[in-house]
PDB file of N, CA and C in Angstrom:
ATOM      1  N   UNK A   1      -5.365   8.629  57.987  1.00  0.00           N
ATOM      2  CA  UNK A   1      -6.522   9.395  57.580  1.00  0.00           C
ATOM      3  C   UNK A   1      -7.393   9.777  58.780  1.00  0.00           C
ATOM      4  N   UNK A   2      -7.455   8.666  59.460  1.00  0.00           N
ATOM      5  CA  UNK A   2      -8.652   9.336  60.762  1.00  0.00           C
ATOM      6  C   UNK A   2      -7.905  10.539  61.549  1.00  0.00           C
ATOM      7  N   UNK A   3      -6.377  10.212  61.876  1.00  0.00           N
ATOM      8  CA  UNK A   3      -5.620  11.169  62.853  1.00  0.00           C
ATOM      9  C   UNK A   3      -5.728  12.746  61.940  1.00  0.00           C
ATOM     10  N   UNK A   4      -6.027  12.840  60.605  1.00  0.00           N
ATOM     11  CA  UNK A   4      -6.028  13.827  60.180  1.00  0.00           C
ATOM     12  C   UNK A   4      -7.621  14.370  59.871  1.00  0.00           C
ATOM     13  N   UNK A   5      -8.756  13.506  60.155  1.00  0.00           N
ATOM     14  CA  UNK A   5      -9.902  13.925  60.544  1.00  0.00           C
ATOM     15  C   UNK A   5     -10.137  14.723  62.021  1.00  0.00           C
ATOM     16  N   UNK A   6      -9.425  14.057  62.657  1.00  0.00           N
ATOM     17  CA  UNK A   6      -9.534  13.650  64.077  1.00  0.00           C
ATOM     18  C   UNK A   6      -9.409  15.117  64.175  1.00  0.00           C
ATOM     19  N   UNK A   7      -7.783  16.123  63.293  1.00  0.00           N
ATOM     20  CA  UNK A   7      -7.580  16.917  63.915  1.00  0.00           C
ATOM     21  C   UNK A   7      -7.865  18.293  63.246  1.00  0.00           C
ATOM     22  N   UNK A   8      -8.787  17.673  61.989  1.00  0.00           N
ATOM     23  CA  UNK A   8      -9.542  18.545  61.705  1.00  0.00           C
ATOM     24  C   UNK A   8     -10.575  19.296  62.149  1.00  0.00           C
ATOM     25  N   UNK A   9     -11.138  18.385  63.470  1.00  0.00           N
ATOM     26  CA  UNK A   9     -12.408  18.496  64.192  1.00  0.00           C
ATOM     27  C   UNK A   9     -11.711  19.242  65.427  1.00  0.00           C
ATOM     28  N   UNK A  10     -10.658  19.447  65.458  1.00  0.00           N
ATOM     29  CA  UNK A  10      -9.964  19.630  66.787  1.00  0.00           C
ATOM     30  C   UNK A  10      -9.784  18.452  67.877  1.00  0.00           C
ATOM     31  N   UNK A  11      -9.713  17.052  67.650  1.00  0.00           N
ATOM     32  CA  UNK A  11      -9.421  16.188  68.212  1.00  0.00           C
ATOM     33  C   UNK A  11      -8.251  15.796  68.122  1.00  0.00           C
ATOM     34  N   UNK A  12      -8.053  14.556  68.883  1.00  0.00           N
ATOM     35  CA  UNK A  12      -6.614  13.859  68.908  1.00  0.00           C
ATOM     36  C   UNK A  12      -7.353  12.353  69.302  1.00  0.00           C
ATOM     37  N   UNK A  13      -6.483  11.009  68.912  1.00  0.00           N
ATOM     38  CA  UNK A  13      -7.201   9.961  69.116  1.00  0.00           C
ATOM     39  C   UNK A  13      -7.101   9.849  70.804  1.00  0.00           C
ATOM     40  N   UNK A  14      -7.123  10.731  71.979  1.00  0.00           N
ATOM     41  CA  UNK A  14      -7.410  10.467  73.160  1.00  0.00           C
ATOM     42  C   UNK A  14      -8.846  10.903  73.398  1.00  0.00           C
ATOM     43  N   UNK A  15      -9.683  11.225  72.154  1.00  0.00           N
ATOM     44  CA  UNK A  15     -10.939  12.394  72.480  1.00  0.00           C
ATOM     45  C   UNK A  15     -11.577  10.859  71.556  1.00  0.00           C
ATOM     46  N   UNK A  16     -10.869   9.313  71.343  1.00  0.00           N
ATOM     47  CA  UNK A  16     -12.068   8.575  70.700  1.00  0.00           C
ATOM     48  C   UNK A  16     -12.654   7.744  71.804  1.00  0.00           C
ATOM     49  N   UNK A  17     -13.636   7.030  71.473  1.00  0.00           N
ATOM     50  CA  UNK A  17     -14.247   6.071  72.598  1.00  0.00           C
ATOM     51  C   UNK A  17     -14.452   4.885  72.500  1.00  0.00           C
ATOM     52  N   UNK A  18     -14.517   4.878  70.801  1.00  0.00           N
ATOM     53  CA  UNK A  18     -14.864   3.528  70.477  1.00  0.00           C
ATOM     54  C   UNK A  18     -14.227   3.563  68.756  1.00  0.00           C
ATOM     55  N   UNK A  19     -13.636   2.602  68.674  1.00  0.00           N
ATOM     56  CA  UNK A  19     -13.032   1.928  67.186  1.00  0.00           C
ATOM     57  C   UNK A  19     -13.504   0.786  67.008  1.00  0.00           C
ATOM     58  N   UNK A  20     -13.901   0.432  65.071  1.00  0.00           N
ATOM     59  CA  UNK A  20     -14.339  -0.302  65.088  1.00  0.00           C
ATOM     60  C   UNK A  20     -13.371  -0.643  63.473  1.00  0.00           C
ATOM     61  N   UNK A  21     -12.841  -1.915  63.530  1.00  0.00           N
ATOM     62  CA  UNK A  21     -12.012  -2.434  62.125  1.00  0.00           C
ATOM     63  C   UNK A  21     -12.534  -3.098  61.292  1.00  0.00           C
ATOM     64  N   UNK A  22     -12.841  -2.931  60.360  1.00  0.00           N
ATOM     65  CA  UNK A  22     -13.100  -3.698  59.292  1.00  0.00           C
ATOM     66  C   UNK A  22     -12.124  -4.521  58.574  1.00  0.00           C
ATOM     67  N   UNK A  23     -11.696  -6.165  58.509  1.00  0.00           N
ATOM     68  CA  UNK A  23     -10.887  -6.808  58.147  1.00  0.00           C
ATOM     69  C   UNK A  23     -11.433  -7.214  56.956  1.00  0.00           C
ATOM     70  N   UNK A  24     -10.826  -7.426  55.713  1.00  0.00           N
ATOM     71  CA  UNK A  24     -11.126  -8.263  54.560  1.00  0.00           C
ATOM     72  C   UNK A  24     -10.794 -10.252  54.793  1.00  0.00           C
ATOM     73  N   UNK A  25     -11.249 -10.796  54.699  1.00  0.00           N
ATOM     74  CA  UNK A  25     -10.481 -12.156  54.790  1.00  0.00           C
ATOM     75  C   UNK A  25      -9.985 -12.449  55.959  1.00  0.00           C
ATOM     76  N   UNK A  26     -10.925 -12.417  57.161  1.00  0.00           N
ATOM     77  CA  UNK A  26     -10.702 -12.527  58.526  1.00  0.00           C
ATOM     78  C   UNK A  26     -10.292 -14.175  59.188  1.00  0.00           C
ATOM     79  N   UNK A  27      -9.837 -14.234  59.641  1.00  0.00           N
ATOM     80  CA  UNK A  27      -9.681 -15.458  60.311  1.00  0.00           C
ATOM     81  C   UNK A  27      -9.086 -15.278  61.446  1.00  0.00           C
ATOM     82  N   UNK A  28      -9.062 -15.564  62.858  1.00  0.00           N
ATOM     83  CA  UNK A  28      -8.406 -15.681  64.280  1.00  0.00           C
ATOM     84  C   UNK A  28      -6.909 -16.019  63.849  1.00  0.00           C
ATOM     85  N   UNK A  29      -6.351 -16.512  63.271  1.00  0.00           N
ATOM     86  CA  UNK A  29      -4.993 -16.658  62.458  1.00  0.00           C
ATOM     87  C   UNK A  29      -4.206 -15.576  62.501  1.00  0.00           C
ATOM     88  N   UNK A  30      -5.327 -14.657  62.396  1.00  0.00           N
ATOM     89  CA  UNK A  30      -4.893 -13.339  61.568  1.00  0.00           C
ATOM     90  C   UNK A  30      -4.157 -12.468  63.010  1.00  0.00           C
ATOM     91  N   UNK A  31      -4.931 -12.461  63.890  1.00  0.00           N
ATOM     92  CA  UNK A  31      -4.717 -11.783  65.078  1.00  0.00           C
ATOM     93  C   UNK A  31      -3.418 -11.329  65.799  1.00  0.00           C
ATOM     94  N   UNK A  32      -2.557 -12.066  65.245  1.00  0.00           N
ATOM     95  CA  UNK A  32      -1.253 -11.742  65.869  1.00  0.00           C
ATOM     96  C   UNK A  32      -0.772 -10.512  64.619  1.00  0.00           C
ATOM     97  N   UNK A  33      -0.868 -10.739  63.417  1.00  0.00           N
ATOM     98  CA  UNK A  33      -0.249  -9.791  62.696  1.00  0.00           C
ATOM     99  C   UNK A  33      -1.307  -8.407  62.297  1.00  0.00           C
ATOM    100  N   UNK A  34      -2.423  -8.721  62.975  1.00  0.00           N
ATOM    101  CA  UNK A  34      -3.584  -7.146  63.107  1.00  0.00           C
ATOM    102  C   UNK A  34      -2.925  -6.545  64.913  1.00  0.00           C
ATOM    103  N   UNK A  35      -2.378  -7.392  65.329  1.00  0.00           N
ATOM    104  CA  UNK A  35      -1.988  -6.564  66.983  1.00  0.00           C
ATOM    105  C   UNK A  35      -0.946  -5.984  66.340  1.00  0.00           C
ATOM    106  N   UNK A  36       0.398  -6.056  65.946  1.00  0.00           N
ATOM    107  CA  UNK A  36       1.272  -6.005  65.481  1.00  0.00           C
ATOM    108  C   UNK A  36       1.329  -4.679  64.410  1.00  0.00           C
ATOM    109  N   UNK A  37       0.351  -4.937  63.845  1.00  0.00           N
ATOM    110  CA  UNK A  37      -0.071  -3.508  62.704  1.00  0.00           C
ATOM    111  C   UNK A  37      -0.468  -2.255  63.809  1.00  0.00           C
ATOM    112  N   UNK A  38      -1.057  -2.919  64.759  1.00  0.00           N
ATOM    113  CA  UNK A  38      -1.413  -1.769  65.483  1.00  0.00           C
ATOM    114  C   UNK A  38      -0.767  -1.378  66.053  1.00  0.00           C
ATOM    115  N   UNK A  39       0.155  -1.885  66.938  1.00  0.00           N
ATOM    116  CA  UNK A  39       1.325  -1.125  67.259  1.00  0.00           C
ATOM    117  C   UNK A  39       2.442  -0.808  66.779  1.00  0.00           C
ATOM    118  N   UNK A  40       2.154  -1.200  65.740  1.00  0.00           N
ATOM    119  CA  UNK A  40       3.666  -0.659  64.370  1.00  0.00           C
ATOM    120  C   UNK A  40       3.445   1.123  64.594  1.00  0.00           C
ATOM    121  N   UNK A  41       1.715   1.416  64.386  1.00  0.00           N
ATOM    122  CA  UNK A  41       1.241   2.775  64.226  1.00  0.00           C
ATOM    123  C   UNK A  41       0.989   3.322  66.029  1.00  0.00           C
ATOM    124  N   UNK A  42       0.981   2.823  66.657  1.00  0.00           N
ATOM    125  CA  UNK A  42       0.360   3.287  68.112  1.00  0.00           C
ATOM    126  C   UNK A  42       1.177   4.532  68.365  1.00  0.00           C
ATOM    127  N   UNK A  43       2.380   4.531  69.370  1.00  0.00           N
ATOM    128  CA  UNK A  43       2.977   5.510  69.017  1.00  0.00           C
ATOM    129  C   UNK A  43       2.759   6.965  67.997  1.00  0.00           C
ATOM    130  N   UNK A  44       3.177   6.626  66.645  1.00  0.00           N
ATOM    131  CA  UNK A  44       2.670   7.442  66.118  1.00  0.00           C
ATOM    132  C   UNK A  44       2.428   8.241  66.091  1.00  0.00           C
ATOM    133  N   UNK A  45       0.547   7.849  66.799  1.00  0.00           N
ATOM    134  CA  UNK A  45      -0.722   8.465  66.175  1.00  0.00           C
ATOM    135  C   UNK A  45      -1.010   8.899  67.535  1.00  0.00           C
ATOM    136  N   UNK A  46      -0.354   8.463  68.505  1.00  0.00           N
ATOM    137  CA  UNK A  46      -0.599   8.680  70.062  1.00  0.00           C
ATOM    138  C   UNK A  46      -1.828   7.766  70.577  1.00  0.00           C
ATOM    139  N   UNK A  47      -1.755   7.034  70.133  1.00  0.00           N
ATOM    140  CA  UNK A  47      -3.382   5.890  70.106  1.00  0.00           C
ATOM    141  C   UNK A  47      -2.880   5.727  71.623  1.00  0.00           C
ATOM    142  N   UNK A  48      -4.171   5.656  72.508  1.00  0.00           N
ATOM    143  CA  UNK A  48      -4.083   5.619  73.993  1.00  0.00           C
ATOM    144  C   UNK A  48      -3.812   4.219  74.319  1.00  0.00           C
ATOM    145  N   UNK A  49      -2.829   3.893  75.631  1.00  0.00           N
ATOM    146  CA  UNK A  49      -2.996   2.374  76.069  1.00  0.00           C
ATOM    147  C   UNK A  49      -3.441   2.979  77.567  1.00  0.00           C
ATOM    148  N   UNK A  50      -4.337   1.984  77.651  1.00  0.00           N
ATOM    149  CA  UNK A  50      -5.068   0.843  77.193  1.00  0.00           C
ATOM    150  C   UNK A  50      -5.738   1.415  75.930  1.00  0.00           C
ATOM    151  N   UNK A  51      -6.555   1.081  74.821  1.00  0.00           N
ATOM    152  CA  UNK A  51      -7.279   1.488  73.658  1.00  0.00           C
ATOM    153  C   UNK A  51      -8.809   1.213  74.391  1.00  0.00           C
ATOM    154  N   UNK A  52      -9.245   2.402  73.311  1.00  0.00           N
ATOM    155  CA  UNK A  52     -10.579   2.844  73.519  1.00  0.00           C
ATOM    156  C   UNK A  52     -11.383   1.332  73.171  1.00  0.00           C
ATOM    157  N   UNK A  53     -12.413   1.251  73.732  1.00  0.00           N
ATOM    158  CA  UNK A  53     -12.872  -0.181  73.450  1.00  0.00           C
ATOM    159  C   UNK A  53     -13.285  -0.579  71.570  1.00  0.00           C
ATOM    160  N   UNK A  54     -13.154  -1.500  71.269  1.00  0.00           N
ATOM    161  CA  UNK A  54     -13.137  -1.828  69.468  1.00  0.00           C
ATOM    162  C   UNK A  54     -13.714  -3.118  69.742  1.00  0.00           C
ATOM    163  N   UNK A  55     -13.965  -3.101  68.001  1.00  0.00           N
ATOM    164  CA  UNK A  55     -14.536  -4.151  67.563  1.00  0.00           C
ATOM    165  C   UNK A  55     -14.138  -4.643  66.407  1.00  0.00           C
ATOM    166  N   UNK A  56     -13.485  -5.699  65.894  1.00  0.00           N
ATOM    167  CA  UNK A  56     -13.076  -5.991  64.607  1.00  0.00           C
ATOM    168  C   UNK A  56     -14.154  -7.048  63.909  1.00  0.00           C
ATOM    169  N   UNK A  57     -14.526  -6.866  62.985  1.00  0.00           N
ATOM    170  CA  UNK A  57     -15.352  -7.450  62.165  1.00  0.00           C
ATOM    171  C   UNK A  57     -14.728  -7.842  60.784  1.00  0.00           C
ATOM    172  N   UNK A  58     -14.807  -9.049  60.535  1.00  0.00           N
ATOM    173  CA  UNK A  58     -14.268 -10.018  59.041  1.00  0.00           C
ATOM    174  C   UNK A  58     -15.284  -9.313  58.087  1.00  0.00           C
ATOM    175  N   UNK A  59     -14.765  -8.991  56.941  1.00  0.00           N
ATOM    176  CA  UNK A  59     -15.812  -8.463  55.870  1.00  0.00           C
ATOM    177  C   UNK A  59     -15.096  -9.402  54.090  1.00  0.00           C
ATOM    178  N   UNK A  60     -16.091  -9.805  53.627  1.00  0.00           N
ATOM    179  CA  UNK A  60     -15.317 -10.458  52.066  1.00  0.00           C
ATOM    180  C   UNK A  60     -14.800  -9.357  51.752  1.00  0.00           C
ATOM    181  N   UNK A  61     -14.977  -7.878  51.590  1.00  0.00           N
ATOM    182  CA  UNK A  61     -13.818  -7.402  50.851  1.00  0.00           C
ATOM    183  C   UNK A  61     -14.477  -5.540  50.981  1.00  0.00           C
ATOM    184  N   UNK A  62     -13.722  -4.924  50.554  1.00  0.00           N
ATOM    185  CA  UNK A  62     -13.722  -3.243  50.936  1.00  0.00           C
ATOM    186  C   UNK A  62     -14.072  -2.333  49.352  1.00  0.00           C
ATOM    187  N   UNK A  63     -14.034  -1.226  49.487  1.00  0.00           N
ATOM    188  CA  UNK A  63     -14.583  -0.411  48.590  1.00  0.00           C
ATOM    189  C   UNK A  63     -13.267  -0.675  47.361  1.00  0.00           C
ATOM    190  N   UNK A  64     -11.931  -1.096  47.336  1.00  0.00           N
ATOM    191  CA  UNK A  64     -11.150  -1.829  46.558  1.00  0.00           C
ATOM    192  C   UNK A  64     -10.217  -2.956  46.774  1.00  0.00           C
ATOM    193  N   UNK A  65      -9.759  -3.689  45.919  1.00  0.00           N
ATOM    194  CA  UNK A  65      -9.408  -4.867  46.449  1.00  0.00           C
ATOM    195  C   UNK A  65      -7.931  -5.025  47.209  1.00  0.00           C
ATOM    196  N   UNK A  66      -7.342  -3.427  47.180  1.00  0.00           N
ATOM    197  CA  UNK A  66      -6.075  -3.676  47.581  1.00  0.00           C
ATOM    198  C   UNK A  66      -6.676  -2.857  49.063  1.00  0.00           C
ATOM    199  N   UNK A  67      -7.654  -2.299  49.481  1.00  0.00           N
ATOM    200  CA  UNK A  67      -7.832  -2.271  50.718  1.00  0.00           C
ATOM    201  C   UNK A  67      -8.195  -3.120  51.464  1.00  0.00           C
ATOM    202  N   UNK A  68      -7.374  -3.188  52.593  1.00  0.00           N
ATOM    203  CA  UNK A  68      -7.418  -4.846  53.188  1.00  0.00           C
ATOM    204  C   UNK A  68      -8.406  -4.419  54.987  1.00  0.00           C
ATOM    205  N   UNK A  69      -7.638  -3.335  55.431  1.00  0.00           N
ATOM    206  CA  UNK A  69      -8.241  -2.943  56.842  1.00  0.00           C
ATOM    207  C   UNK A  69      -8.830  -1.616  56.441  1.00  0.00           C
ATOM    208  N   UNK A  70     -10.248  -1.507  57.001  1.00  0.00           N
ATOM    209  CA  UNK A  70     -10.847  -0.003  57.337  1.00  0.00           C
ATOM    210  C   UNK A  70     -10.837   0.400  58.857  1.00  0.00           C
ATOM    211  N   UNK A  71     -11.096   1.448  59.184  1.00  0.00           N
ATOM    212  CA  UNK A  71     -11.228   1.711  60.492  1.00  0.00           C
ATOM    213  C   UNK A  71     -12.310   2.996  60.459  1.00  0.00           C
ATOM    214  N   UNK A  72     -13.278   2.698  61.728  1.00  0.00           N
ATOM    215  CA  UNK A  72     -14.194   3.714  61.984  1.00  0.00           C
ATOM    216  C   UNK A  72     -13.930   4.213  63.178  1.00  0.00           C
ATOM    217  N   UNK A  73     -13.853   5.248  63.483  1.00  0.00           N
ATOM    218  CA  UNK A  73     -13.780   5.813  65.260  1.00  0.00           C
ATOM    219  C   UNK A  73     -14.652   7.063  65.617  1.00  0.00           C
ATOM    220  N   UNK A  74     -14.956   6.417  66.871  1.00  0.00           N
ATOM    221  CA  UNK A  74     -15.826   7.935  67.426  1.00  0.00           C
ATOM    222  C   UNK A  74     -15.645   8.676  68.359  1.00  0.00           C
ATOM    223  N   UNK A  75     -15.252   9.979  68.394  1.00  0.00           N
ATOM    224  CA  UNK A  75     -14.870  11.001  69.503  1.00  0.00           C
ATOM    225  C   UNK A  75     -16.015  11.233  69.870  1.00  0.00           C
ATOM    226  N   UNK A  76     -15.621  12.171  70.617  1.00  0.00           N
ATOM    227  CA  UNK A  76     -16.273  12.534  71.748  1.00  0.00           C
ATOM    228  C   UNK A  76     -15.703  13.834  71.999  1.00  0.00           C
ATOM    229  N   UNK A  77     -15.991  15.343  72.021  1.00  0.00           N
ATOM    230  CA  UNK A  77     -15.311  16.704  71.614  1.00  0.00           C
ATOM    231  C   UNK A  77     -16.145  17.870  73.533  1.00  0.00           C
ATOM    232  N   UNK A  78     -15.859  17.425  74.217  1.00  0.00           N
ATOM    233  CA  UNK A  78     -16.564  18.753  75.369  1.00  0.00           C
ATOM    234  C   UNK A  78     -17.603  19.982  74.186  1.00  0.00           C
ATOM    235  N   UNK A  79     -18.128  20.173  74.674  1.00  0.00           N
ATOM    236  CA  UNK A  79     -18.982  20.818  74.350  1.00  0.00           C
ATOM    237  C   UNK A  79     -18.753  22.705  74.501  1.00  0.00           C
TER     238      UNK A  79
END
């Protein structure tokens, strides 16, 4: 969904700066299989390495219960 915001705006995820995840049911546990998700999609989506700097935040739960990860990102577009 974001890569198809992204390129609605005329972006691509090399034009983001900052991502931020929203986890349901967070625990440090978790961390190996949220890296893993992310590079299942990296490729992809062309997600830059190194990644734009992020922040993941544990949340009890999302707008439904079978959504488990959200993601927010912010470009940055030249003017």
């Amino acid at each position: 969904n974001i890569a198809r915001g992204l390129d609605g705006a005329g972006a691509t995820f090399r034009d983001v700066v900052r991502l931020t995840f929203y986890v349901t049911d967070w625990h440090p546990g978790k961390i190996g299989q949220f890296t893993a998700g992310v590079q299942a999609v990296a490729q992809e989506i062309d997600l830059p390495d190194p990644m734009p700097p992020a922040s993941l935040i544990g949340v009890a739960a999302l707008y439904e219960p079978a959504v488990l990860v959200e993601i927010e990102a912010t470009a940055v577009l030249e003017g």
